[in-house]
C-alpha atoms as a PDB file:
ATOM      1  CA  UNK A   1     118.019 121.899  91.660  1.00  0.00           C
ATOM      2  CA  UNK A   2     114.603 121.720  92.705  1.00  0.00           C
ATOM      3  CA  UNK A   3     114.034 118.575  92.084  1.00  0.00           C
ATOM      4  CA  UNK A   4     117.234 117.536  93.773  1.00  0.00           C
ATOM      5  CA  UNK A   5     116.066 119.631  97.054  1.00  0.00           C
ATOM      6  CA  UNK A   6     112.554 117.537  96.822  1.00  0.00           C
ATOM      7  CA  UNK A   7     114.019 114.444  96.458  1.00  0.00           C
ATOM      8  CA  UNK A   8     116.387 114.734  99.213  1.00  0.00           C
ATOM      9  CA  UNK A   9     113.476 116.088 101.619  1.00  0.00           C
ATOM     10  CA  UNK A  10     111.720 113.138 100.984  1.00  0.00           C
ATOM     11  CA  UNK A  11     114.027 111.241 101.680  1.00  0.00           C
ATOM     12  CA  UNK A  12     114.437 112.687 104.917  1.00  0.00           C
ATOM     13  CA  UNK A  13     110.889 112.161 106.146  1.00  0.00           C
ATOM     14  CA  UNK A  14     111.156 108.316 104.684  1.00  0.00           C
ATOM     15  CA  UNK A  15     114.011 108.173 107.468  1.00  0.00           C
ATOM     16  CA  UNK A  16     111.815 109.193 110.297  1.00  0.00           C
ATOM     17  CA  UNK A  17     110.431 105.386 110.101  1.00  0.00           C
ATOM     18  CA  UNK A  18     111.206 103.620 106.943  1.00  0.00           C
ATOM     19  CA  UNK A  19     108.924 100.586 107.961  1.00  0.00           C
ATOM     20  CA  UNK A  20     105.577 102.498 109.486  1.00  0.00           C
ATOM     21  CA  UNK A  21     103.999 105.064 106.996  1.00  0.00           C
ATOM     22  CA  UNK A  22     102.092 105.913 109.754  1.00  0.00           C
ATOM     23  CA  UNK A  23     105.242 107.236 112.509  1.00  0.00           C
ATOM     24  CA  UNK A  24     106.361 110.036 109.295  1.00  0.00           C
ATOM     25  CA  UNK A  25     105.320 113.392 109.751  1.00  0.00           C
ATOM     26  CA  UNK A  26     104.603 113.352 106.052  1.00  0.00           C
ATOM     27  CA  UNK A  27     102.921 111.001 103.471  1.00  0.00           C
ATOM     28  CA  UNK A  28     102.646 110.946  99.608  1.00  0.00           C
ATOM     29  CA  UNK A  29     103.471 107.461  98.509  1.00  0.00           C
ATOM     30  CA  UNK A  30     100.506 106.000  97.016  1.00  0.00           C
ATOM     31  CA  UNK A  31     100.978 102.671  98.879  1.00  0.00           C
ATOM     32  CA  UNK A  32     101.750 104.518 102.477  1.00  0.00           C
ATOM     33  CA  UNK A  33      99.044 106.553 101.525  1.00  0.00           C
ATOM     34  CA  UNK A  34      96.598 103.731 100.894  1.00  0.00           C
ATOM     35  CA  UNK A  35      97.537 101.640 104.201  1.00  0.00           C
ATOM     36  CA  UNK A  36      97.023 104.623 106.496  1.00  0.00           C
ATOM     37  CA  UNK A  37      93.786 105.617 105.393  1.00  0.00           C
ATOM     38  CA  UNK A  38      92.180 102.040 104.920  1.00  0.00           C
ATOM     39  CA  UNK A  39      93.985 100.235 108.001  1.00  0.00           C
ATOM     40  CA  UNK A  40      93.569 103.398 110.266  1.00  0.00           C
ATOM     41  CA  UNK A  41      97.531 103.779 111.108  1.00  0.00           C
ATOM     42  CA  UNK A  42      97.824 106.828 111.343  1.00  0.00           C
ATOM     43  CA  UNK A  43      99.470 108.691 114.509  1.00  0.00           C
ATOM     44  CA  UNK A  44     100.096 112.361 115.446  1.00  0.00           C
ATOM     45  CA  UNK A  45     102.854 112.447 114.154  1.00  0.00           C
ATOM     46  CA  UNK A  46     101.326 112.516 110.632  1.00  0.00           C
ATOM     47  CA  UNK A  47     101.128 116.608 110.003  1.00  0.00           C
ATOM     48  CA  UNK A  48     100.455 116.123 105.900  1.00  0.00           C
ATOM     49  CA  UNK A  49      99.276 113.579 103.411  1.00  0.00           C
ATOM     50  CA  UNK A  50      99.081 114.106  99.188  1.00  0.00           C
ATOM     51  CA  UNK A  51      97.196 111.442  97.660  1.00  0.00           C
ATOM     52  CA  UNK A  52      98.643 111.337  94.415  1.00  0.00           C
ATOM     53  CA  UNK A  53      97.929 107.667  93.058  1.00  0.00           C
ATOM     54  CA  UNK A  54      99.929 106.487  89.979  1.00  0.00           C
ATOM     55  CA  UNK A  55      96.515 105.971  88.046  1.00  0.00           C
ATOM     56  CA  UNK A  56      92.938 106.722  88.847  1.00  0.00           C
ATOM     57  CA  UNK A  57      91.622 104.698  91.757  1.00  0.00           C
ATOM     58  CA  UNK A  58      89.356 104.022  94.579  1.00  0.00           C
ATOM     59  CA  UNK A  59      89.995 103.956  98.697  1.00  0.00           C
ATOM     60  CA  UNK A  60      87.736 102.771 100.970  1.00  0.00           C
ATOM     61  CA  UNK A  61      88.337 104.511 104.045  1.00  0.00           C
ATOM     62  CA  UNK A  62      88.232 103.672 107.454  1.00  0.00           C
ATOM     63  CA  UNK A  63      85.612 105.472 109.141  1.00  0.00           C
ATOM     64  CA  UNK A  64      88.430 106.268 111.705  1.00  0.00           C
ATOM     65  CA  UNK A  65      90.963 106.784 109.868  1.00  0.00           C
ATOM     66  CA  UNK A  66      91.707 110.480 111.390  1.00  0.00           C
ATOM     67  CA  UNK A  67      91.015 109.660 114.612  1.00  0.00           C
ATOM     68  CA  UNK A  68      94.811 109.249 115.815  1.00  0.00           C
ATOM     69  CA  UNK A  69      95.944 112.241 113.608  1.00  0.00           C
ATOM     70  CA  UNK A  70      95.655 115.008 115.685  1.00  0.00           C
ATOM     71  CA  UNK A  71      98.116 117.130 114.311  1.00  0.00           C
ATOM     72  CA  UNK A  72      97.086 116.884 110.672  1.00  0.00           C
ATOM     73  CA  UNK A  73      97.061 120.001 109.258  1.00  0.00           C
ATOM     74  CA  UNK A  74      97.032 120.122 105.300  1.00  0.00           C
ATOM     75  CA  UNK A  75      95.046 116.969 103.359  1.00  0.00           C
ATOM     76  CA  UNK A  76      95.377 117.105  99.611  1.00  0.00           C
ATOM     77  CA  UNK A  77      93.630 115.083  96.850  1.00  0.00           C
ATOM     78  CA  UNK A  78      94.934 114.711  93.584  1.00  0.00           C
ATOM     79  CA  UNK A  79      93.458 111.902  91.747  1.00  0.00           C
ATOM     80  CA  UNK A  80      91.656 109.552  94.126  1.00  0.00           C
ATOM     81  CA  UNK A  81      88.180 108.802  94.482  1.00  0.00           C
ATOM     82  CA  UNK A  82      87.265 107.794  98.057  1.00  0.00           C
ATOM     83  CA  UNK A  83      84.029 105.416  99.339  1.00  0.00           C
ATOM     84  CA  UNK A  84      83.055 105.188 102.881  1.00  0.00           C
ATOM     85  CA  UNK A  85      82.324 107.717 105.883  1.00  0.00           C
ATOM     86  CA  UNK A  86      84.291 109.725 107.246  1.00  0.00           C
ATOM     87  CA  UNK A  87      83.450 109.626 111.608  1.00  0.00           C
ATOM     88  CA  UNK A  88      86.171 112.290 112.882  1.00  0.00           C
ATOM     89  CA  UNK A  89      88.602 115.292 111.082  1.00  0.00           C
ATOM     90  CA  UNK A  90      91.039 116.932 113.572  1.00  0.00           C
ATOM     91  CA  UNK A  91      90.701 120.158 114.715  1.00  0.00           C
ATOM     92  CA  UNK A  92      94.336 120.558 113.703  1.00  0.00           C
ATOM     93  CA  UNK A  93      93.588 121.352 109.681  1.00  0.00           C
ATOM     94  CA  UNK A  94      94.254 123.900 108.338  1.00  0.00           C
ATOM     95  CA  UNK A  95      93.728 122.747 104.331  1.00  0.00           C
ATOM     96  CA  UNK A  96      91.799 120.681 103.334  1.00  0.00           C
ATOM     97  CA  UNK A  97      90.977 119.556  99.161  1.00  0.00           C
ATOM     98  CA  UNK A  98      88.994 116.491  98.411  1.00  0.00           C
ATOM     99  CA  UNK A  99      89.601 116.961  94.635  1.00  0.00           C
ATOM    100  CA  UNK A 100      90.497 114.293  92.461  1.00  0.00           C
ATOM    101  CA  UNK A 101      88.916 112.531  90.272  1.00  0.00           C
ATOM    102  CA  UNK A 102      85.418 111.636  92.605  1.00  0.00           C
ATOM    103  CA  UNK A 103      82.492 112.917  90.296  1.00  0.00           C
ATOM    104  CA  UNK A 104      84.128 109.741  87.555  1.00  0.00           C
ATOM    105  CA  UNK A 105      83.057 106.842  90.035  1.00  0.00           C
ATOM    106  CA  UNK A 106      79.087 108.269  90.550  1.00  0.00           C
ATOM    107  CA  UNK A 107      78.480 105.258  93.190  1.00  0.00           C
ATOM    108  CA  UNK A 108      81.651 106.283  95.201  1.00  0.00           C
ATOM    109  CA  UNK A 109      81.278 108.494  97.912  1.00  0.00           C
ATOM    110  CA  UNK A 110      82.156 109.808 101.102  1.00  0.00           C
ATOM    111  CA  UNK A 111      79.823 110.294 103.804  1.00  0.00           C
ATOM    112  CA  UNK A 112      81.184 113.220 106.837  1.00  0.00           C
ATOM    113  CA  UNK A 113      79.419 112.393 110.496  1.00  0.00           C
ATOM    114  CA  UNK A 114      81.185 114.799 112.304  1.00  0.00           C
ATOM    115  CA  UNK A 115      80.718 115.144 115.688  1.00  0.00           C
ATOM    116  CA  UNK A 116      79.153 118.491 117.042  1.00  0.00           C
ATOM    117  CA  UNK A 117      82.635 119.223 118.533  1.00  0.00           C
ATOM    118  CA  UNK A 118      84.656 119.667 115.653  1.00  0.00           C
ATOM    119  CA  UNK A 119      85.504 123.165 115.454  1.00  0.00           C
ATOM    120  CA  UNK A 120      88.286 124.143 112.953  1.00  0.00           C
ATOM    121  CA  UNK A 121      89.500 126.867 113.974  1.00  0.00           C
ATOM    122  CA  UNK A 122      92.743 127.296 111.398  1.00  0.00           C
ATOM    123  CA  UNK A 123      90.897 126.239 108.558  1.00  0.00           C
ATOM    124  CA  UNK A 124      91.837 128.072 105.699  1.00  0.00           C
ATOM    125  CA  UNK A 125      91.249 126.148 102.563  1.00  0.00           C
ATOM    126  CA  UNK A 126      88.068 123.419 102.021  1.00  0.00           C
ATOM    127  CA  UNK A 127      88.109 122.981  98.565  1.00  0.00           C
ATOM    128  CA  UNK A 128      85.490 120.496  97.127  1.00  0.00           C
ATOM    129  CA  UNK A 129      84.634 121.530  93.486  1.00  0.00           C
ATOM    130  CA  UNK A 130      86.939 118.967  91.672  1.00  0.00           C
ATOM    131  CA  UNK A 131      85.339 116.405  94.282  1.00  0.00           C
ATOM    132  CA  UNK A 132      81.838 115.230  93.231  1.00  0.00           C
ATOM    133  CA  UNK A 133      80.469 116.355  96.234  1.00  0.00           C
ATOM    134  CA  UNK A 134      77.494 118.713  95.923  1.00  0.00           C
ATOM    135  CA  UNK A 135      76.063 119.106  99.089  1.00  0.00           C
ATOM    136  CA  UNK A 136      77.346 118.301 102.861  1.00  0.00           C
ATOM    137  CA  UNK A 137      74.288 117.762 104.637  1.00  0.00           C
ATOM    138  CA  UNK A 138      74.126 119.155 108.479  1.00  0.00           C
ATOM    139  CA  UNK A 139      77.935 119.817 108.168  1.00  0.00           C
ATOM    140  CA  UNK A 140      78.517 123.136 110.405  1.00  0.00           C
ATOM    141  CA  UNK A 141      81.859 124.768 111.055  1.00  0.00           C
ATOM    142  CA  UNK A 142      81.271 126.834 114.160  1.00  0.00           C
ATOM    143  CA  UNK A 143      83.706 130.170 113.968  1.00  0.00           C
END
């Protein structure tokens, strides 16, 4: 049954627009998934993306990639290893895990140039210890 229930909300949210990723207030499609973050199109309507890839891989991001996302509020990594920066996160999240596989591909990583004015407030969750990340230099979250 629980399946069935999953299935069918997906569904749903595929409905909201079946040809942009990027217009659903959900993504978890490896390929949706992919496009939004590399070809920065996401929107605000986006509230929650699972990167759950079918095998290990890598995606560069757009430095942007956030930018337009303004109502993101839970980011999940499963099993992707990301390479590039990352210029902007939106105030707007509220979990955040960078997981995944990351500390396999050494030479892959991902850079955070926030700007002084991010303050997340709702933050609950920054997970980072599956990630490969070991230190987050002149990253402050202001309370």
């Amino acid at each position: 049954m629980h399946d069935l229930l999953q299935k069918l909300g997906k569904h749903i949210v595929y409905e909201e627009s079946p040809t942009e990723p990027g217009k659903r207030s959900r993504l978890w499609h490896y390929e949706d998934v992919r496009s939004v973050l590399t070809e920065n199109r996401g929107t605000k309507k986006i509230r929650g993306i699972v990167v759950e890839l079918p095998k290990s891989d890598v995606i560069p991001l757009n430095p942007e990639c956030f930018l337009l996302m303004v109502n993101l509020e839970i980011f999940i990594n499963r099993n992707a290893s990301f390479f590039g920066h990352i210029d902007y996160l939106p105030n707007s999240l509220r979990w955040i895990e960078l997981g995944g596989r990351s500390n396999i591909y050494i030479k892959h990583t991902v850079a955070f140039n926030l700007k002084c004015n991010y303050n997340p407030r709702h933050l609950v969750m920054f997970d980072l210890s599956s990630s490969g990340i070991r230190q987050l230099k002149e990253f402050k979250i202001r309370t």
